[in-house]
C-alpha atoms as a PDB file:
ATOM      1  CA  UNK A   1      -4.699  -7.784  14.032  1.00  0.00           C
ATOM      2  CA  UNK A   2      -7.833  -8.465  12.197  1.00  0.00           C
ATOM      3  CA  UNK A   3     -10.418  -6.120  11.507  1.00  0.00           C
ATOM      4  CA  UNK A   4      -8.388  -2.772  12.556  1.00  0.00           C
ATOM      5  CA  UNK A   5      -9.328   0.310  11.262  1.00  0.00           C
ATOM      6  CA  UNK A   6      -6.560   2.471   9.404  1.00  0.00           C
ATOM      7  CA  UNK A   7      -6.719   4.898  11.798  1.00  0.00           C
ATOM      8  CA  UNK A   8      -6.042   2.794  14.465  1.00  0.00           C
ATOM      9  CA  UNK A   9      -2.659   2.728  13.242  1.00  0.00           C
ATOM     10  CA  UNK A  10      -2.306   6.318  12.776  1.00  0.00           C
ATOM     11  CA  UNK A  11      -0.417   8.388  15.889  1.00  0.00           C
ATOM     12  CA  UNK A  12      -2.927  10.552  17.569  1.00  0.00           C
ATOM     13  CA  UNK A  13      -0.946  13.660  16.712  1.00  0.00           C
ATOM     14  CA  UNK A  14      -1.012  13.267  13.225  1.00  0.00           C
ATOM     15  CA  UNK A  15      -4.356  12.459  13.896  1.00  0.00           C
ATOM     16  CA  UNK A  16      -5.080  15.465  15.586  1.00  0.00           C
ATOM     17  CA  UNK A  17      -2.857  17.778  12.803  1.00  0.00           C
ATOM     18  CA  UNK A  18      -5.566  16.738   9.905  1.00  0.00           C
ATOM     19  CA  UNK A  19      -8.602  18.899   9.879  1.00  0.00           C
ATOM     20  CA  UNK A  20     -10.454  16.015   8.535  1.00  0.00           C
ATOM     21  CA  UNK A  21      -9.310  13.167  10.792  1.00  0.00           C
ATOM     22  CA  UNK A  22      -9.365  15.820  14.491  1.00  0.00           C
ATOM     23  CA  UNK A  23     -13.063  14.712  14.948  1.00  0.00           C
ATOM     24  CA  UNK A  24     -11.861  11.298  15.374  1.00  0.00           C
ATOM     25  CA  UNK A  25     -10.338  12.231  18.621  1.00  0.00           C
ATOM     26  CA  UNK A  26     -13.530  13.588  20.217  1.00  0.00           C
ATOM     27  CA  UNK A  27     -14.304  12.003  23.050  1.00  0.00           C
ATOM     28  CA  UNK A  28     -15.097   8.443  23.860  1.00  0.00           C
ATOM     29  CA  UNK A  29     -14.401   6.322  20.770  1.00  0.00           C
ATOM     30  CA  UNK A  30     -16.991   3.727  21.841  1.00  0.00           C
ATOM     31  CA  UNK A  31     -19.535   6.549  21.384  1.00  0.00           C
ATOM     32  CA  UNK A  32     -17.882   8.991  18.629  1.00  0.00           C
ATOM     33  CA  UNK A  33     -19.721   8.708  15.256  1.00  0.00           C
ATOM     34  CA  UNK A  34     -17.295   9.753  12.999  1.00  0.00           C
ATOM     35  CA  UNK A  35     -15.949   6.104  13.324  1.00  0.00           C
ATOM     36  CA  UNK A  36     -17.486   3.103  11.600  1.00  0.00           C
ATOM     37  CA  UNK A  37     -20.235   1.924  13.611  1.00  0.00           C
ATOM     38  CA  UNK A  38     -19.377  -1.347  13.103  1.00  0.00           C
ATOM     39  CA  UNK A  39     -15.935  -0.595  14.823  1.00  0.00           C
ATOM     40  CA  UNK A  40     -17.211   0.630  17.875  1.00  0.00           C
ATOM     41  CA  UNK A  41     -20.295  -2.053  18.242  1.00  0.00           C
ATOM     42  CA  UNK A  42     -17.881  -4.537  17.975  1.00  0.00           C
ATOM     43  CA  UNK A  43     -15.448  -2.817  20.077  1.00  0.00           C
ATOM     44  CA  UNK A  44     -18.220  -2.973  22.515  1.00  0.00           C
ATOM     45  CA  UNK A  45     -19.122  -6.403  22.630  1.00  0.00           C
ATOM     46  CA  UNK A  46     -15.200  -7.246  23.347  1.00  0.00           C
ATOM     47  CA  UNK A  47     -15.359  -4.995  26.212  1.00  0.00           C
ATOM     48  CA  UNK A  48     -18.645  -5.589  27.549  1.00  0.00           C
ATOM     49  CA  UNK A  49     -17.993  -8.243  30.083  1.00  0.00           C
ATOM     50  CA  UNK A  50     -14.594  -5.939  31.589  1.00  0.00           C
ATOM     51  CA  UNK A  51     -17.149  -2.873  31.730  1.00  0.00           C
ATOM     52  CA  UNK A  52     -19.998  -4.504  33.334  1.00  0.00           C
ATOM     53  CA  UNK A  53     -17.832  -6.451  36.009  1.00  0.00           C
ATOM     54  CA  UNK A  54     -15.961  -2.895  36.556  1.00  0.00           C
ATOM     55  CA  UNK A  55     -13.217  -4.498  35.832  1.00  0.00           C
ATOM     56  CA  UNK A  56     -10.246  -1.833  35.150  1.00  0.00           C
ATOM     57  CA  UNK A  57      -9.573  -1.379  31.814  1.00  0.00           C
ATOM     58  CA  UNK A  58      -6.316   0.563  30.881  1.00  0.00           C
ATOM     59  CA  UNK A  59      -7.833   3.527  28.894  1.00  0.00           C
ATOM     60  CA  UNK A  60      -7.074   7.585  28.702  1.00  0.00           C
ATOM     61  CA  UNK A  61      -9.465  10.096  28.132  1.00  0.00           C
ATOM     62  CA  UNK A  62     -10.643   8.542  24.245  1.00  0.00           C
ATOM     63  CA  UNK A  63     -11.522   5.799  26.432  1.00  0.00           C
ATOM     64  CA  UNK A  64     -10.974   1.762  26.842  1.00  0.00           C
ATOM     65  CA  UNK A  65      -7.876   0.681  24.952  1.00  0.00           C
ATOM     66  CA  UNK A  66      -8.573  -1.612  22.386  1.00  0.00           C
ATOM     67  CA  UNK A  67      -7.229  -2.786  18.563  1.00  0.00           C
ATOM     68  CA  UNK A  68     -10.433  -0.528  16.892  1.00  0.00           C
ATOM     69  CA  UNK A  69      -9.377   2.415  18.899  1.00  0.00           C
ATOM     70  CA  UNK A  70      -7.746   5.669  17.016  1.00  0.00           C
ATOM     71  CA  UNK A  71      -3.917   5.729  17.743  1.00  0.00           C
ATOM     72  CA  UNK A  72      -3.862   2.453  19.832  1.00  0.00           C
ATOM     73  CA  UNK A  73      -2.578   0.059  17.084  1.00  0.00           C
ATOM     74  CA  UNK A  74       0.732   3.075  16.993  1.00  0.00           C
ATOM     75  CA  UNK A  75       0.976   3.245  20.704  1.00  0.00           C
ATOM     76  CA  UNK A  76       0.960  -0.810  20.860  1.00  0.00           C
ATOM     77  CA  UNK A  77       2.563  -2.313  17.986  1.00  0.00           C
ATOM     78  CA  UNK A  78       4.700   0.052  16.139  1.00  0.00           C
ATOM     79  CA  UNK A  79       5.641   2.914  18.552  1.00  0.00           C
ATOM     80  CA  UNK A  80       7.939  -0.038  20.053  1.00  0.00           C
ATOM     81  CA  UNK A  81      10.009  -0.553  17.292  1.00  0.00           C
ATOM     82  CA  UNK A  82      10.458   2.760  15.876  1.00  0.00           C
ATOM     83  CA  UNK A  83      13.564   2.879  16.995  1.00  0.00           C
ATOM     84  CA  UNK A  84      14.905   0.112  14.344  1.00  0.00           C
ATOM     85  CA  UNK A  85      15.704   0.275  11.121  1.00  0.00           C
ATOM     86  CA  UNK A  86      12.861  -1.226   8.544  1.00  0.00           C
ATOM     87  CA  UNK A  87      13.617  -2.190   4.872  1.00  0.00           C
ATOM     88  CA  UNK A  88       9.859  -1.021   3.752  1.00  0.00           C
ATOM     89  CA  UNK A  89       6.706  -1.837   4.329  1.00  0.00           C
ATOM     90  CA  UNK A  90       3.817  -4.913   3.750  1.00  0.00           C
ATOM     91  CA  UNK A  91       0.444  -3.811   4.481  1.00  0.00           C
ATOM     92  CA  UNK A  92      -3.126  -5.640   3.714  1.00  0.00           C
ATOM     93  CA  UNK A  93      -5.740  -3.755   4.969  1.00  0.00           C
ATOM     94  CA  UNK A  94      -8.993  -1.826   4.508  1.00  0.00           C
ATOM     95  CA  UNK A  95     -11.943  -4.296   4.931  1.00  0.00           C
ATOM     96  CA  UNK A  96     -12.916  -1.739   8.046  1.00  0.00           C
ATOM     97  CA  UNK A  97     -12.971   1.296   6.153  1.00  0.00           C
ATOM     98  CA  UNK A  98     -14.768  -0.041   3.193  1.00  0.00           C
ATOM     99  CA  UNK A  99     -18.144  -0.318   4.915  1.00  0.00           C
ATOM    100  CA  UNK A 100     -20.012   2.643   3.951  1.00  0.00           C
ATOM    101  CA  UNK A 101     -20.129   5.164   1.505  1.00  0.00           C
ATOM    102  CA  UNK A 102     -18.469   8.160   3.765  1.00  0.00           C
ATOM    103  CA  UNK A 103     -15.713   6.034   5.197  1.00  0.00           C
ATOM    104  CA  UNK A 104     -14.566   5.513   1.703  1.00  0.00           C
ATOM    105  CA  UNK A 105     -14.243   8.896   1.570  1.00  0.00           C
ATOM    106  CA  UNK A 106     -12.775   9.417   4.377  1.00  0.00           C
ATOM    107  CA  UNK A 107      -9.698   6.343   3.390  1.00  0.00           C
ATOM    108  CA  UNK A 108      -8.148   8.709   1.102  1.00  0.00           C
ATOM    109  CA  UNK A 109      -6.718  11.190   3.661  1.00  0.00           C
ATOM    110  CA  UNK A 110      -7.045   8.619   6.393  1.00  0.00           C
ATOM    111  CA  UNK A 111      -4.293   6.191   4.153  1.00  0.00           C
ATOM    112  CA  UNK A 112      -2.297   9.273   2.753  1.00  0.00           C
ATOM    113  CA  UNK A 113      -1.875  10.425   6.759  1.00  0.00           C
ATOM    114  CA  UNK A 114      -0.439   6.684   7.542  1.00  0.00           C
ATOM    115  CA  UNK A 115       1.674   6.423   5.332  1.00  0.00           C
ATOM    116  CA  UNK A 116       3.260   9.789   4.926  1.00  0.00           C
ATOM    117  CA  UNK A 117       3.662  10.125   9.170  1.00  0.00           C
ATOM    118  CA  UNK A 118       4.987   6.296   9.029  1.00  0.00           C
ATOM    119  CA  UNK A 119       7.531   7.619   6.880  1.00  0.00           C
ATOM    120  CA  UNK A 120       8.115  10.889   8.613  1.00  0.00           C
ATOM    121  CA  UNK A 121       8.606   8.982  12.335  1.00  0.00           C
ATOM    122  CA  UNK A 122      11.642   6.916  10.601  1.00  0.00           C
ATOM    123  CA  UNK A 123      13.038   9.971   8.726  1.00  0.00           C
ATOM    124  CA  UNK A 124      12.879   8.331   5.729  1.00  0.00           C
ATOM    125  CA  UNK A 125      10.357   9.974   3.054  1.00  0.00           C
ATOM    126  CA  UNK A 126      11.100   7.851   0.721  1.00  0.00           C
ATOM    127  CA  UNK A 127      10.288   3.914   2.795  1.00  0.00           C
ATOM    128  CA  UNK A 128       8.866   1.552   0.287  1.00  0.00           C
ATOM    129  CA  UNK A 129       5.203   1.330   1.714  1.00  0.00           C
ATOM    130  CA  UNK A 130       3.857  -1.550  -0.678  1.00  0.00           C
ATOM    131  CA  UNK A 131       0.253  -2.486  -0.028  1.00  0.00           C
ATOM    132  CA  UNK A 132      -2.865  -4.785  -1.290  1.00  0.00           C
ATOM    133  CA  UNK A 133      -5.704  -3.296  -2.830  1.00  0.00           C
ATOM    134  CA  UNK A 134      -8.607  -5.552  -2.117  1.00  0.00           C
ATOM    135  CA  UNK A 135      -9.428  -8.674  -3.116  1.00  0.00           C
ATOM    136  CA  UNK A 136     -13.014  -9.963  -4.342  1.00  0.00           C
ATOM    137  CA  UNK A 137     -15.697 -10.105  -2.282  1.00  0.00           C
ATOM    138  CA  UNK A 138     -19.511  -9.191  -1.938  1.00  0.00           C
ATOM    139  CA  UNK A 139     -19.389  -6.419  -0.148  1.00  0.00           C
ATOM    140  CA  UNK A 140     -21.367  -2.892  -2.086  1.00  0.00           C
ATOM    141  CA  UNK A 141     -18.392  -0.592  -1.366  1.00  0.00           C
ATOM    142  CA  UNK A 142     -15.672  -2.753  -2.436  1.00  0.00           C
ATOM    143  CA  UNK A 143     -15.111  -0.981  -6.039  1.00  0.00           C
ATOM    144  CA  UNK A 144     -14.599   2.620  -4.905  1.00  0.00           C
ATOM    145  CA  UNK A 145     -12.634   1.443  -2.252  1.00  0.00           C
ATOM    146  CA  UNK A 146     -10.256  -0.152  -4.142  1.00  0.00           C
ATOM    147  CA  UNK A 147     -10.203   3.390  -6.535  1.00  0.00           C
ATOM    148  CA  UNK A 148      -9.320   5.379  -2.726  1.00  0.00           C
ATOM    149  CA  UNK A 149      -6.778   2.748  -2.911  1.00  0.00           C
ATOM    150  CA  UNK A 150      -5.628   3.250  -6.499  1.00  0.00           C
ATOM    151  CA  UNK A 151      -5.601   7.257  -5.502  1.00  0.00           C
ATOM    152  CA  UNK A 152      -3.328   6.558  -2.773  1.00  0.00           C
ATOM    153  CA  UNK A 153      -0.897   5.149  -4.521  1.00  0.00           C
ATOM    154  CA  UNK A 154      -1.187   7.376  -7.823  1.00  0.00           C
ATOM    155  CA  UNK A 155      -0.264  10.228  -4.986  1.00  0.00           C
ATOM    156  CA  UNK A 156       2.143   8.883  -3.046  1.00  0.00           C
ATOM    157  CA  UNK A 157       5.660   7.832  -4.423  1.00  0.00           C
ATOM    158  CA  UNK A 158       7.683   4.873  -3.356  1.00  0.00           C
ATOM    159  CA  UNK A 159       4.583   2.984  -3.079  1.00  0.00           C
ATOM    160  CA  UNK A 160       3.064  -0.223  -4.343  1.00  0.00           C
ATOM    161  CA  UNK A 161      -0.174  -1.773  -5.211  1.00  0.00           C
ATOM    162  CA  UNK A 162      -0.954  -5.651  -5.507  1.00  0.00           C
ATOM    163  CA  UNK A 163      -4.144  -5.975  -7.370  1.00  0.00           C
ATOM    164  CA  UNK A 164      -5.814  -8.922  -6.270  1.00  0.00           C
ATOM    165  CA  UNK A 165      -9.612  -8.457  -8.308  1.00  0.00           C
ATOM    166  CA  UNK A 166      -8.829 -12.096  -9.689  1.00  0.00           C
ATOM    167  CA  UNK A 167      -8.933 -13.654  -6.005  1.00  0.00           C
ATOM    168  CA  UNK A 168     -11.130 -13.319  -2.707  1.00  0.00           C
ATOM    169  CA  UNK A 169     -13.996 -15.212  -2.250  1.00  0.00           C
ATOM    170  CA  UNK A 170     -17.636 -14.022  -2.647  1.00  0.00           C
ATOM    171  CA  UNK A 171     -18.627 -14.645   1.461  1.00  0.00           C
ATOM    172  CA  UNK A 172     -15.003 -14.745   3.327  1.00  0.00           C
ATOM    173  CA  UNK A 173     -13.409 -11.590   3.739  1.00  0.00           C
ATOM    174  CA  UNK A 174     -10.358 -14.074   4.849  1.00  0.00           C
ATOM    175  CA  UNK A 175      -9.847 -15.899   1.452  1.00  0.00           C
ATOM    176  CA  UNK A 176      -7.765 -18.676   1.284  1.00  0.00           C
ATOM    177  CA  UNK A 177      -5.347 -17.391  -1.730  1.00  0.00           C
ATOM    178  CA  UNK A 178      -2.698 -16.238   0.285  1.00  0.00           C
ATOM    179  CA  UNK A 179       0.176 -17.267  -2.076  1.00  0.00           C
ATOM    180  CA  UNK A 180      -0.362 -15.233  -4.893  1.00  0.00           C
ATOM    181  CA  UNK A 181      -0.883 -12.394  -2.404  1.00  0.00           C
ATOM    182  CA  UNK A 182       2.378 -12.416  -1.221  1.00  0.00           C
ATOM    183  CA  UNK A 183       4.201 -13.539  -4.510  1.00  0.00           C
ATOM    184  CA  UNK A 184       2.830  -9.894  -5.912  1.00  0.00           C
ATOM    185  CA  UNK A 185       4.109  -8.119  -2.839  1.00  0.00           C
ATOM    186  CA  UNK A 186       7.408  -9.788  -3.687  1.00  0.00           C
ATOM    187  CA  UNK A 187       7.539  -9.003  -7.426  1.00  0.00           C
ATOM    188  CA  UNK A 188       7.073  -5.293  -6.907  1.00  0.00           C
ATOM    189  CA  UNK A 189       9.791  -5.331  -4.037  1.00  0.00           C
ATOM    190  CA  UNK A 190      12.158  -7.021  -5.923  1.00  0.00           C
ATOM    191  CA  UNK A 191      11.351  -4.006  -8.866  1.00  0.00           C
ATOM    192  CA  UNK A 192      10.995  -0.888  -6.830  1.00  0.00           C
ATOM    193  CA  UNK A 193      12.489  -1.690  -3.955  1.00  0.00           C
ATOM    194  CA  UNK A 194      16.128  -4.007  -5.088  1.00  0.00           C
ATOM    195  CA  UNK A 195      15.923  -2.844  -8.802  1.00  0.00           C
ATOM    196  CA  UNK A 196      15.203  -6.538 -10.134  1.00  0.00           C
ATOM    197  CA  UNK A 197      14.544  -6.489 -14.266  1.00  0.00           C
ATOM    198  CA  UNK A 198      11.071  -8.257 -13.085  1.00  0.00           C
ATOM    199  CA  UNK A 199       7.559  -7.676 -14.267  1.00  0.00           C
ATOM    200  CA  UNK A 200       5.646  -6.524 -11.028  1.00  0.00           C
ATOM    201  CA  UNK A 201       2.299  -5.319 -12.614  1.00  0.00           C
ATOM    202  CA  UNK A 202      -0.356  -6.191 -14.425  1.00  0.00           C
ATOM    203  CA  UNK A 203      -1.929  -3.422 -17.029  1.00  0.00           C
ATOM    204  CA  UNK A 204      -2.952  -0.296 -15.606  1.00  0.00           C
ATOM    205  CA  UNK A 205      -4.810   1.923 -18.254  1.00  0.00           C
ATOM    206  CA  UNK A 206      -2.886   4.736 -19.930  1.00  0.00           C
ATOM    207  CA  UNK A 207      -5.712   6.213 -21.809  1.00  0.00           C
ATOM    208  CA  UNK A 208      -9.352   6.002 -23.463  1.00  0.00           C
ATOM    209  CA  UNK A 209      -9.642   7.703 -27.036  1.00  0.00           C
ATOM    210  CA  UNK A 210     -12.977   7.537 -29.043  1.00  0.00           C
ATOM    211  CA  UNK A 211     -13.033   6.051 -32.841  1.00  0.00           C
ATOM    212  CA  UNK A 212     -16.330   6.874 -34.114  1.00  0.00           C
ATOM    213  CA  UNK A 213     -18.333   4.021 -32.119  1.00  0.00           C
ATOM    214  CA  UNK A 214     -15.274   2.063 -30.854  1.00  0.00           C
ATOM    215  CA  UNK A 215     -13.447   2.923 -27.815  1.00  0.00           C
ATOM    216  CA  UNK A 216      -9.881   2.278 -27.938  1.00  0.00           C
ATOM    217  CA  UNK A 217      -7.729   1.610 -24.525  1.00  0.00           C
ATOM    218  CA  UNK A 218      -3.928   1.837 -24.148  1.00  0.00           C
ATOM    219  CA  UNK A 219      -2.492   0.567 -21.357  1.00  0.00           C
ATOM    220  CA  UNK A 220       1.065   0.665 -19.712  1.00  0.00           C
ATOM    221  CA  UNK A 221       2.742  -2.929 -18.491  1.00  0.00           C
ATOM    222  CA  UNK A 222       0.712  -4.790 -21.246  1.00  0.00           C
ATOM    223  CA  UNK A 223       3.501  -6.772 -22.534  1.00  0.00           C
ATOM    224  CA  UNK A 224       1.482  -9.912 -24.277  1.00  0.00           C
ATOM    225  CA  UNK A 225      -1.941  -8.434 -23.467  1.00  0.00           C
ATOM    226  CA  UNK A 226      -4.167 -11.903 -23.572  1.00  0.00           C
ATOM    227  CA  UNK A 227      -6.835 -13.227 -21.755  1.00  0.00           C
ATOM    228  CA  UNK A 228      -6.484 -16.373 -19.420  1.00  0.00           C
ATOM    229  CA  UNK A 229      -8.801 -18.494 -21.578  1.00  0.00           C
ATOM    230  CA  UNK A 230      -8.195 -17.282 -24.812  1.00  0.00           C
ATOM    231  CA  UNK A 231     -11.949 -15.967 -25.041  1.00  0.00           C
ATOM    232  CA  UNK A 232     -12.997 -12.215 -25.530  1.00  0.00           C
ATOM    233  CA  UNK A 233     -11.699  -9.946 -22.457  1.00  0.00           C
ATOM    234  CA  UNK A 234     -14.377  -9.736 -19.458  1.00  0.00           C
ATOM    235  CA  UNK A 235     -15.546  -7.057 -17.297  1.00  0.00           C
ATOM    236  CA  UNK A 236     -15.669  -3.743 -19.380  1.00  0.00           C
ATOM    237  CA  UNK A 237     -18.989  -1.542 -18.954  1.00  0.00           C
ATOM    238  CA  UNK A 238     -20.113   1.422 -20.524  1.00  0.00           C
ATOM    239  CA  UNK A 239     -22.110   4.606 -19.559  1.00  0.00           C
ATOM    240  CA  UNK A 240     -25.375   5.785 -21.645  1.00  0.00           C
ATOM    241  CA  UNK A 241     -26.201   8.901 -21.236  1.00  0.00           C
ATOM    242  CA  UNK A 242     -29.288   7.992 -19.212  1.00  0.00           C
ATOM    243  CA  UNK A 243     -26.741   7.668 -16.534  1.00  0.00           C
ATOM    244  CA  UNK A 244     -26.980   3.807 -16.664  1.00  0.00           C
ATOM    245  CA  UNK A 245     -24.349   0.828 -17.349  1.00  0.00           C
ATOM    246  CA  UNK A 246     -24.123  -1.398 -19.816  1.00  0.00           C
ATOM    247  CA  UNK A 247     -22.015  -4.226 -20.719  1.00  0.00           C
ATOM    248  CA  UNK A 248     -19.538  -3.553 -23.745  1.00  0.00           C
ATOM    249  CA  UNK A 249     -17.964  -6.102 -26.234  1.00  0.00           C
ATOM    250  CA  UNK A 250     -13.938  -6.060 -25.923  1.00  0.00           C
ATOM    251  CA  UNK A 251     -11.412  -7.400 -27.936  1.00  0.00           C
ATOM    252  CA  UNK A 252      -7.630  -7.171 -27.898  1.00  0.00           C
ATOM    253  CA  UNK A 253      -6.262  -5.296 -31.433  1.00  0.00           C
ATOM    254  CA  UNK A 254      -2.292  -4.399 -31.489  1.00  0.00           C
ATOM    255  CA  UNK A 255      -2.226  -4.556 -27.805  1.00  0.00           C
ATOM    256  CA  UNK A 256      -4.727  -2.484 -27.045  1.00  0.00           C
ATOM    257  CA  UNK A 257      -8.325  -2.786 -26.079  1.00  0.00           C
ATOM    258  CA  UNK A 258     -11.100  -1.964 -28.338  1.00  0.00           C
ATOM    259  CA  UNK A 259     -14.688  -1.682 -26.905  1.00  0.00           C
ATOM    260  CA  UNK A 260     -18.041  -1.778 -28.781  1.00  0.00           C
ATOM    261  CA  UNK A 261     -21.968  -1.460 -27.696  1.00  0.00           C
ATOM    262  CA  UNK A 262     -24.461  -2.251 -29.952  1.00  0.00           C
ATOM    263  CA  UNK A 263     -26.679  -0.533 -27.365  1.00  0.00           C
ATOM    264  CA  UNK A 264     -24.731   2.815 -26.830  1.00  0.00           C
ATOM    265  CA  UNK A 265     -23.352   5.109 -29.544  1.00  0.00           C
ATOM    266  CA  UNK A 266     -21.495   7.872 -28.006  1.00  0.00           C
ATOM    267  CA  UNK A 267     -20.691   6.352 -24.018  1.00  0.00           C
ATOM    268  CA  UNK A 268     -19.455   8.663 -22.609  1.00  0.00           C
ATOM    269  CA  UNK A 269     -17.742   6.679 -19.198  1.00  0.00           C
ATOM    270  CA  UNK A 270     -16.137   3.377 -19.444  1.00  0.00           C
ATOM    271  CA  UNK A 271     -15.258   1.126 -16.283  1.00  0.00           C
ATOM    272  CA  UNK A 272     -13.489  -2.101 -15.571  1.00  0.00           C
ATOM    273  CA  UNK A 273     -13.364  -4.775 -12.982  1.00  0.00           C
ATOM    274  CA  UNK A 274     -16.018  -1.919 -11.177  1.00  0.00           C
ATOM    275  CA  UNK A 275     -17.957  -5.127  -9.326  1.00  0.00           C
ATOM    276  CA  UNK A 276     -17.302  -6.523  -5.644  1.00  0.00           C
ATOM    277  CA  UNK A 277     -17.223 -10.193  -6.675  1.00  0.00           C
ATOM    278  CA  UNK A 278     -16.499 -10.559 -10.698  1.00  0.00           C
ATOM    279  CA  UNK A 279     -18.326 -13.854 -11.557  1.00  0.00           C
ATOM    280  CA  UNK A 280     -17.112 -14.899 -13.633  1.00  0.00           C
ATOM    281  CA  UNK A 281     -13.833 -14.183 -12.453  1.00  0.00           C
ATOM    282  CA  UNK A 282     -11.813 -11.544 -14.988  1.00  0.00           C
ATOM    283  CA  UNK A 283      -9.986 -12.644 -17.440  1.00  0.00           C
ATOM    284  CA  UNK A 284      -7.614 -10.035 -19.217  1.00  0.00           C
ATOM    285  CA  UNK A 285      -4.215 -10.328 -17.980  1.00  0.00           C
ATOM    286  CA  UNK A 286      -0.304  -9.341 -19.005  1.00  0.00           C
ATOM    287  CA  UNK A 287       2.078 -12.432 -20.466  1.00  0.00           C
ATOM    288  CA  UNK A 288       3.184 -12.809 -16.699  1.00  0.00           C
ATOM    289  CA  UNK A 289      -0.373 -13.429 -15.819  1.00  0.00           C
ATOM    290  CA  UNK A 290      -0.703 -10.477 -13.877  1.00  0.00           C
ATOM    291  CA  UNK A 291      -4.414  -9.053 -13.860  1.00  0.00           C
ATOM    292  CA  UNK A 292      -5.754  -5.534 -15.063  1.00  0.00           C
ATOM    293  CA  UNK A 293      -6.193  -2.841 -12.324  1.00  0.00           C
ATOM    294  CA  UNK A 294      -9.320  -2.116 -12.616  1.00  0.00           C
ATOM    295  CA  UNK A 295     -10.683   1.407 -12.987  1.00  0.00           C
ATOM    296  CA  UNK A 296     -13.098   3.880 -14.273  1.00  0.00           C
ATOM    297  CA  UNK A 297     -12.681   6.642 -16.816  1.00  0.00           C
ATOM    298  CA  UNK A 298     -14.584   9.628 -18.231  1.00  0.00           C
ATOM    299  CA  UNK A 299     -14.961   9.728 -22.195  1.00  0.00           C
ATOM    300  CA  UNK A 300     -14.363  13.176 -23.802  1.00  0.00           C
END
């Protein structure tokens, strides 16, 4: 259902167990502020005509049901089946907890609470809970967002990430690149989940180590490091220590990554892929074509 929340998926007594997700359960949830504001306006709007006609409105005491609502998604769409068995789990979500700085924040235990109770409710710690980091799109809190993402799943066994940076669409936060979405859910099923000798991810970085002015980056699933157009590898940045970004020149040595900045000697942070919409789109990929997770690291 488009638009939900994560914690509209979340049962409202695991809800209520987490010290940081309790205050979601205070009161009316059309009026409770620790919930994005766009959630509730829009909430709103959808009920507006039911409320002003008095029309009733099934509801308890956090107020008018609806998809946005804490718990409600549980209570109406999985609660039902919980009684089945499930092979794992596909789940593309986030765009509603992305919007502001403080909801990011808040995704990390917010995520970590779905998916761990999920897994506690079918007795089954270790369920495959595969998900979609998000896609490209101009939208200012997209980058750390996707890094709560990356968190989650660095925390959490028996999960997966699909890193979709490469796709999305600068305006639609529906793109139209649904195929490759669900091709990388498949490849890291048929590797985690039904032991297939598959690739299922692109590079994710192993380490930074400084070489007099050269960074050097090692990364793990790099088979055939290359870049899709066989030009110099996009989307690295590097911090000055004014604090500020800068773009670095990349090039792939021995499979690994070596940055340069004419502008900064000693950086001491390097980033990747750390933009809502890459334009152009990034380029460094595995030999399966797989794209680079993207990241951000502190330099010693």
């Amino acid at each position: 259902i488009g638009g939900t929340p994560a914690e509209a998926w979340v049962r409202r007594e695991a809800l209520a167990a987490h010290p940081q997700l309790a205050v979601m359960l205070k009161g009316n949830w059309l009026e409770n502020r620790s919930l994005e504001p766009w959630c509730r306006a829009r909430g709103a709007s959808n009920l507006k005509r039911a409320l002003a006609a008095n029309e009733l409105i099934p509801g308890d005491d956090l107020g008018p049901n609806h998809s946005f609502k804490p718990a409600f998604m549980w209570d109406a769409a999985v609660a039902p089946f919980q009684s089945l068995p499930i092979a794992g789990v596909l789940w593309y979500q986030g765009e509603s907890n992305a919007e502001s700085e403080w909801r990011v924040k808040q995704h990390d235990v917010s995520f970590k609470t779905l998916v761990t109770d999920w897994r506690a409710q079918w007795n089954r710690p270790k369920l495959p809970f595969l998900f979609v980091q998000l896609p490209a799109l101009k939208r200012p809190h997209w980058p750390a967002f996707r890094a709560s993402q990356q968190r989650v799943h660095d925390a959490l066994p028996h999960t997966g990430m699909a890193v979709t940076l490469d796709l999305g669409h600068p305006t639609n936060v529906h793109p139209i690149e649904k195929q490759p979405v669900g091709e990388r859910l498949a490849l890291i099923a048929a590797k985690q989940v039904y032991v297939k000798p598959v690739v299922a991810s692109g590079p994710v970085i192993d380490s930074v180590k400084r070489d007099g002015a050269r960074l050097i980056l090692k990364f793990h699933s790099a088979n055939g490091l290359r870049t899709s157009d066989g030009k110099a590898p996009t989307g690295f940045e590097l911090r000055a220590a004014d604090g500020e970004w800068r773009s670095a020149n990349a090039g792939i040595v021995g499979g690994e990554i070596e940055l340069l900045s004419a502008e900064i000697k000693k950086p001491n942070a390097v980033r990747y892929g750390w933009i809502p919409f890459p334009e152009p789109r990034l380029n460094l990929m595995n030999s399966t074509g797989l794209p680079v997770a993207p990241f951000l690291r502190d330099v010693q």
